[in-house]
C-alpha atoms as a PDB file:
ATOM      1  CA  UNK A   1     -21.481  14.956   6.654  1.00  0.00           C
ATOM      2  CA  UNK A   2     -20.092  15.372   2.912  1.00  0.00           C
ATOM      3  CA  UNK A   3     -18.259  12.785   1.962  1.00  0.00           C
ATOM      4  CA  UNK A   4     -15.307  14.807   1.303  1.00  0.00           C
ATOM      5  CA  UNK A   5     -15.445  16.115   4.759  1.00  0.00           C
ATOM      6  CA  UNK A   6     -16.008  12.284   5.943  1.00  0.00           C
ATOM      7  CA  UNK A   7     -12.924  10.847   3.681  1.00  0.00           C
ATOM      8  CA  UNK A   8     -10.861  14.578   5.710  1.00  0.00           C
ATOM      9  CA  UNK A   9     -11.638  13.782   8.419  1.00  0.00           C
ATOM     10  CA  UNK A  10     -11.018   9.950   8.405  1.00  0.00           C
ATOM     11  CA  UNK A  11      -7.407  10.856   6.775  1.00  0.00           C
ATOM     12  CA  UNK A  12      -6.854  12.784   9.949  1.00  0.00           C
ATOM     13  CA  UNK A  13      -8.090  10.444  12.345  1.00  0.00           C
ATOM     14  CA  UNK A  14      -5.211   7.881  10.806  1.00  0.00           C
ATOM     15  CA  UNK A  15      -2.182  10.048  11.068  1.00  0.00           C
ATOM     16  CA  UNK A  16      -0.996   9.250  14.608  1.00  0.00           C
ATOM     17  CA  UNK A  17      -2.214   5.491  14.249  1.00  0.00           C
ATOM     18  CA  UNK A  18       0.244   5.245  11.187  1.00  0.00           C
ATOM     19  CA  UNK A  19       2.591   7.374  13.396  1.00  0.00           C
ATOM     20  CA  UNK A  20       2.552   4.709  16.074  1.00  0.00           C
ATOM     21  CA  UNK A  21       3.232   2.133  13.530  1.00  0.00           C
ATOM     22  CA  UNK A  22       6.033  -0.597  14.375  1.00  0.00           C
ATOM     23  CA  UNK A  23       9.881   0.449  12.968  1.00  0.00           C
ATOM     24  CA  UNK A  24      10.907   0.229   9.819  1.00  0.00           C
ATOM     25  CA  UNK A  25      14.023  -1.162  11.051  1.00  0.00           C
ATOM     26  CA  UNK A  26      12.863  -4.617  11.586  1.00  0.00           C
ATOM     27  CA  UNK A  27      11.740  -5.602   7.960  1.00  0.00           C
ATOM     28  CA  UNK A  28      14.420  -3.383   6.569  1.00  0.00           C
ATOM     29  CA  UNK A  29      16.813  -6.227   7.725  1.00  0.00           C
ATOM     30  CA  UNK A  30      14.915  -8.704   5.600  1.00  0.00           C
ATOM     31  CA  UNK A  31      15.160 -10.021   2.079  1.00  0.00           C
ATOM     32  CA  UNK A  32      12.082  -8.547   0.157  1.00  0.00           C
ATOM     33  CA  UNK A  33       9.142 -10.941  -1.058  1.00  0.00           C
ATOM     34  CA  UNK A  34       8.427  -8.115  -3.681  1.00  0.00           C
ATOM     35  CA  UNK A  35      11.045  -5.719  -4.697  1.00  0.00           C
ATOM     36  CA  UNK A  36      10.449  -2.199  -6.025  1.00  0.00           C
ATOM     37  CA  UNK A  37       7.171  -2.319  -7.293  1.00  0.00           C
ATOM     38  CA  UNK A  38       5.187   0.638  -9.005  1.00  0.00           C
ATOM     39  CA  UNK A  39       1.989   1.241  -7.598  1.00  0.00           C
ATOM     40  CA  UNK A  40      -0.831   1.031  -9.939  1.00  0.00           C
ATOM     41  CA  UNK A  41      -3.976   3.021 -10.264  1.00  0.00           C
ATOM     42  CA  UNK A  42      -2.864   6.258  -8.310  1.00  0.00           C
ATOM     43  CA  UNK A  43      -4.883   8.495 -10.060  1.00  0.00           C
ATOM     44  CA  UNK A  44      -7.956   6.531  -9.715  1.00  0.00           C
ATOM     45  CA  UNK A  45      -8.290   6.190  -5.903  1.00  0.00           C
ATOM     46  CA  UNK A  46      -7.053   8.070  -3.161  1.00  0.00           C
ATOM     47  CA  UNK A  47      -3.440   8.299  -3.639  1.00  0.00           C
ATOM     48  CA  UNK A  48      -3.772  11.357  -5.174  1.00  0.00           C
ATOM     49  CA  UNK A  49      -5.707  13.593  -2.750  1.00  0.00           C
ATOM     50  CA  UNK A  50      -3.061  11.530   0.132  1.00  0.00           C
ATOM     51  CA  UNK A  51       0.214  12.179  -2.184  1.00  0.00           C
ATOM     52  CA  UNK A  52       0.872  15.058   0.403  1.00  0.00           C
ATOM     53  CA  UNK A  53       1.190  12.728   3.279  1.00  0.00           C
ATOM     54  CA  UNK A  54       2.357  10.193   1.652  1.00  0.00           C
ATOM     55  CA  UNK A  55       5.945   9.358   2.538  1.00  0.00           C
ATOM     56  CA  UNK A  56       9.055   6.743   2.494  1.00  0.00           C
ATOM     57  CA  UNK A  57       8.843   4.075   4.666  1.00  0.00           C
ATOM     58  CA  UNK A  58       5.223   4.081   5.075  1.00  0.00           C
ATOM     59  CA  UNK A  59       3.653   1.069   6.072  1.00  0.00           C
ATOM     60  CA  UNK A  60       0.982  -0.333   3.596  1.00  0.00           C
ATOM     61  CA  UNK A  61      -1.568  -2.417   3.531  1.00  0.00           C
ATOM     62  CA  UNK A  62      -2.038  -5.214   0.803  1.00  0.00           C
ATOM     63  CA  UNK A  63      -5.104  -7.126   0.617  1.00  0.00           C
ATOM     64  CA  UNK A  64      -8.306  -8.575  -1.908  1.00  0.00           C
ATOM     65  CA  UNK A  65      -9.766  -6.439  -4.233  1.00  0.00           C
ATOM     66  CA  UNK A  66     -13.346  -5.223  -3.457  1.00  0.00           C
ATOM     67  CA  UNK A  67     -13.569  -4.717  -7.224  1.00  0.00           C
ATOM     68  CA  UNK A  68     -16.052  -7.424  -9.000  1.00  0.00           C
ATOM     69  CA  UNK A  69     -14.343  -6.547 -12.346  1.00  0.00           C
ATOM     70  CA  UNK A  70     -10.546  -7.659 -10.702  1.00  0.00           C
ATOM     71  CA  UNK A  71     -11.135 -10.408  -8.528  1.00  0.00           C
ATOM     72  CA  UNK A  72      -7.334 -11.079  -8.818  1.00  0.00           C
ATOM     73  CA  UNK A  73      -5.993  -7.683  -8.042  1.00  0.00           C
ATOM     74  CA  UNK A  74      -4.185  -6.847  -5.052  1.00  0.00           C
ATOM     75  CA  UNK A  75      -5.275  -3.965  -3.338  1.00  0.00           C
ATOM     76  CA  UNK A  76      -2.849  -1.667  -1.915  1.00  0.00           C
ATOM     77  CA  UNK A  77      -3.976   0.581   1.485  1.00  0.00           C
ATOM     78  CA  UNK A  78      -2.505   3.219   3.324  1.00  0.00           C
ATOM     79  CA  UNK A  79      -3.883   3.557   6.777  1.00  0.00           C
ATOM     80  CA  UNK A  80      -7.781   2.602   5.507  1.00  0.00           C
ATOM     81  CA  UNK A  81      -7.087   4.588   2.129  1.00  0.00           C
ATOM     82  CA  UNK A  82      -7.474   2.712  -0.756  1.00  0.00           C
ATOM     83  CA  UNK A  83      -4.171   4.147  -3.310  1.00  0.00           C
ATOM     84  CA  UNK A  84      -4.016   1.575  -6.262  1.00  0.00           C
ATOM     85  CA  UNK A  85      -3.135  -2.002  -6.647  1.00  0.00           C
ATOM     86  CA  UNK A  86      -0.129  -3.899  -6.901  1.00  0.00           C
ATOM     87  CA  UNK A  87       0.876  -5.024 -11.069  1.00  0.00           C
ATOM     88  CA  UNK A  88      -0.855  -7.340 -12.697  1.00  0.00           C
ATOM     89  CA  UNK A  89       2.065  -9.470 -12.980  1.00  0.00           C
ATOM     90  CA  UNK A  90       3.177  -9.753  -9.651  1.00  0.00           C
ATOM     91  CA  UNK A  91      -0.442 -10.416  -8.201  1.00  0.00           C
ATOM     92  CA  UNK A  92      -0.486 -14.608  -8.792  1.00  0.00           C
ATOM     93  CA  UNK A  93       2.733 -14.515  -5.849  1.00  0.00           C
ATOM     94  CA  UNK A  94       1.007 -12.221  -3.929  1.00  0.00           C
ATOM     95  CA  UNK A  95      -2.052 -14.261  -4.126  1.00  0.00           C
ATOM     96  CA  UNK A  96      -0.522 -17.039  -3.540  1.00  0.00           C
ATOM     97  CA  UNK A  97       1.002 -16.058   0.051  1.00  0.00           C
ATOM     98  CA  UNK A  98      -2.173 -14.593   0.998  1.00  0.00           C
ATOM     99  CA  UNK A  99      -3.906 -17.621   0.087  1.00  0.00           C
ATOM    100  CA  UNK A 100      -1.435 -19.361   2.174  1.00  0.00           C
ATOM    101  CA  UNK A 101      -2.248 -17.247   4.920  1.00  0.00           C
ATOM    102  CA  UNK A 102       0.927 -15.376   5.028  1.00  0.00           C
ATOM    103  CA  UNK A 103       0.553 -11.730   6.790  1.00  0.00           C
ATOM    104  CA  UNK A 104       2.221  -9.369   3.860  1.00  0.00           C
ATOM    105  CA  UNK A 105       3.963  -6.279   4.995  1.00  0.00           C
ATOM    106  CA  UNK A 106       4.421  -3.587   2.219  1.00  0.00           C
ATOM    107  CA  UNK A 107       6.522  -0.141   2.581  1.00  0.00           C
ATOM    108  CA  UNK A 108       6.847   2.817   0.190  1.00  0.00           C
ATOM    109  CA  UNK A 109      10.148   2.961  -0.908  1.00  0.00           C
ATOM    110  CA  UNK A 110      10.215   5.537  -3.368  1.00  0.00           C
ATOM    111  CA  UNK A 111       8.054   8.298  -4.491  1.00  0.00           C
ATOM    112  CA  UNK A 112       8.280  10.379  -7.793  1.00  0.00           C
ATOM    113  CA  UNK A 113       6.869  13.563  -9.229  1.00  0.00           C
ATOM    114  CA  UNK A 114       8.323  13.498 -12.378  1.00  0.00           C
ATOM    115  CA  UNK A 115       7.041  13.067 -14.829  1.00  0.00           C
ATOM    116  CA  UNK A 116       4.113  12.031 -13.401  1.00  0.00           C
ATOM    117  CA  UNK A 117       3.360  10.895  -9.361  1.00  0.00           C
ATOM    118  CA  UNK A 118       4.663   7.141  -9.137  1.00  0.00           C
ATOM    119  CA  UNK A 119       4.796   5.481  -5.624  1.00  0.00           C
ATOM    120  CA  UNK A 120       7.236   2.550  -5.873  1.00  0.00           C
ATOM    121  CA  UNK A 121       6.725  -0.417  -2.821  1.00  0.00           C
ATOM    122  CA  UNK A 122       8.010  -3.488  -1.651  1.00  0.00           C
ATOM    123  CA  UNK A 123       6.516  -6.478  -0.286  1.00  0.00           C
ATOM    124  CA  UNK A 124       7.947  -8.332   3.140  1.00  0.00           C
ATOM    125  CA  UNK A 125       6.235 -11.555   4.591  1.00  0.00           C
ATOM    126  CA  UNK A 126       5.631 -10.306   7.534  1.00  0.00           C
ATOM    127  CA  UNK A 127       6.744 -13.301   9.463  1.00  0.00           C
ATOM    128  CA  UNK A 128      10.659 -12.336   8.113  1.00  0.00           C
ATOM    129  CA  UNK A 129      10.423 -15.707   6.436  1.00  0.00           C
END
């Protein structure tokens, strides 16, 4: 299988498991970790062929980077999808948290076309603490 046709078909397969997803609802109520920040790297991984699914209130993913060259970026996901990365100046919280062992909820809270695709998120400890 192609690995476009692989990446397809994986997209696919997430839709209802993001669908099924817990409601927003419950870390709307909470004070953000993170507030509004622009997702970086769009155009370099996935978020571009997902920007049609993409949409607010989507639950995202944060975790390590896989990247040997960024061993202190935060890696942003969408279902398995890797989008971008959180900025470079809010990563040293983020790490922080995660190196604390705090489970990191992130949502899309805004997303732009103009002038240029920008995905804005915020960050929740998952916990509500």
């Amino acid at each position: 299988m192609t690995t476009r046709r692989r990446f397809l078909s994986l997209m696919l397969a997430t839709v209802p498991v993001l669908a099924a997803a817990p409601a927003w609802g419950a870390a709307a109520s909470r004070e953000p970790l993170v507030r509004k920040l622009r997702l970086c790297g769009l155009e370099r991984h996935h978020g571009q062929l997902l920007w049609p699914a993409l949409q607010v209130g989507d639950r995202l993913r944060l975790g390590r980077s896989r990247d040997e060259t960024q061993p202190q970026a935060i890696a942003v996901y969408w279902g398995e999808f890797l989008i971008g990365h959180a900025p470079a100046a809010q990563c040293q919280r983020l790490q922080s948290c995660m190196a604390a062992g705090e489970p990191l909820d992130g949502r899309i809270e805004e997303l732009c076309e103009q002038p240029q695709r920008q995905l804005v998120f915020s960050v929740w400890r998952e916990n509500g603490l």
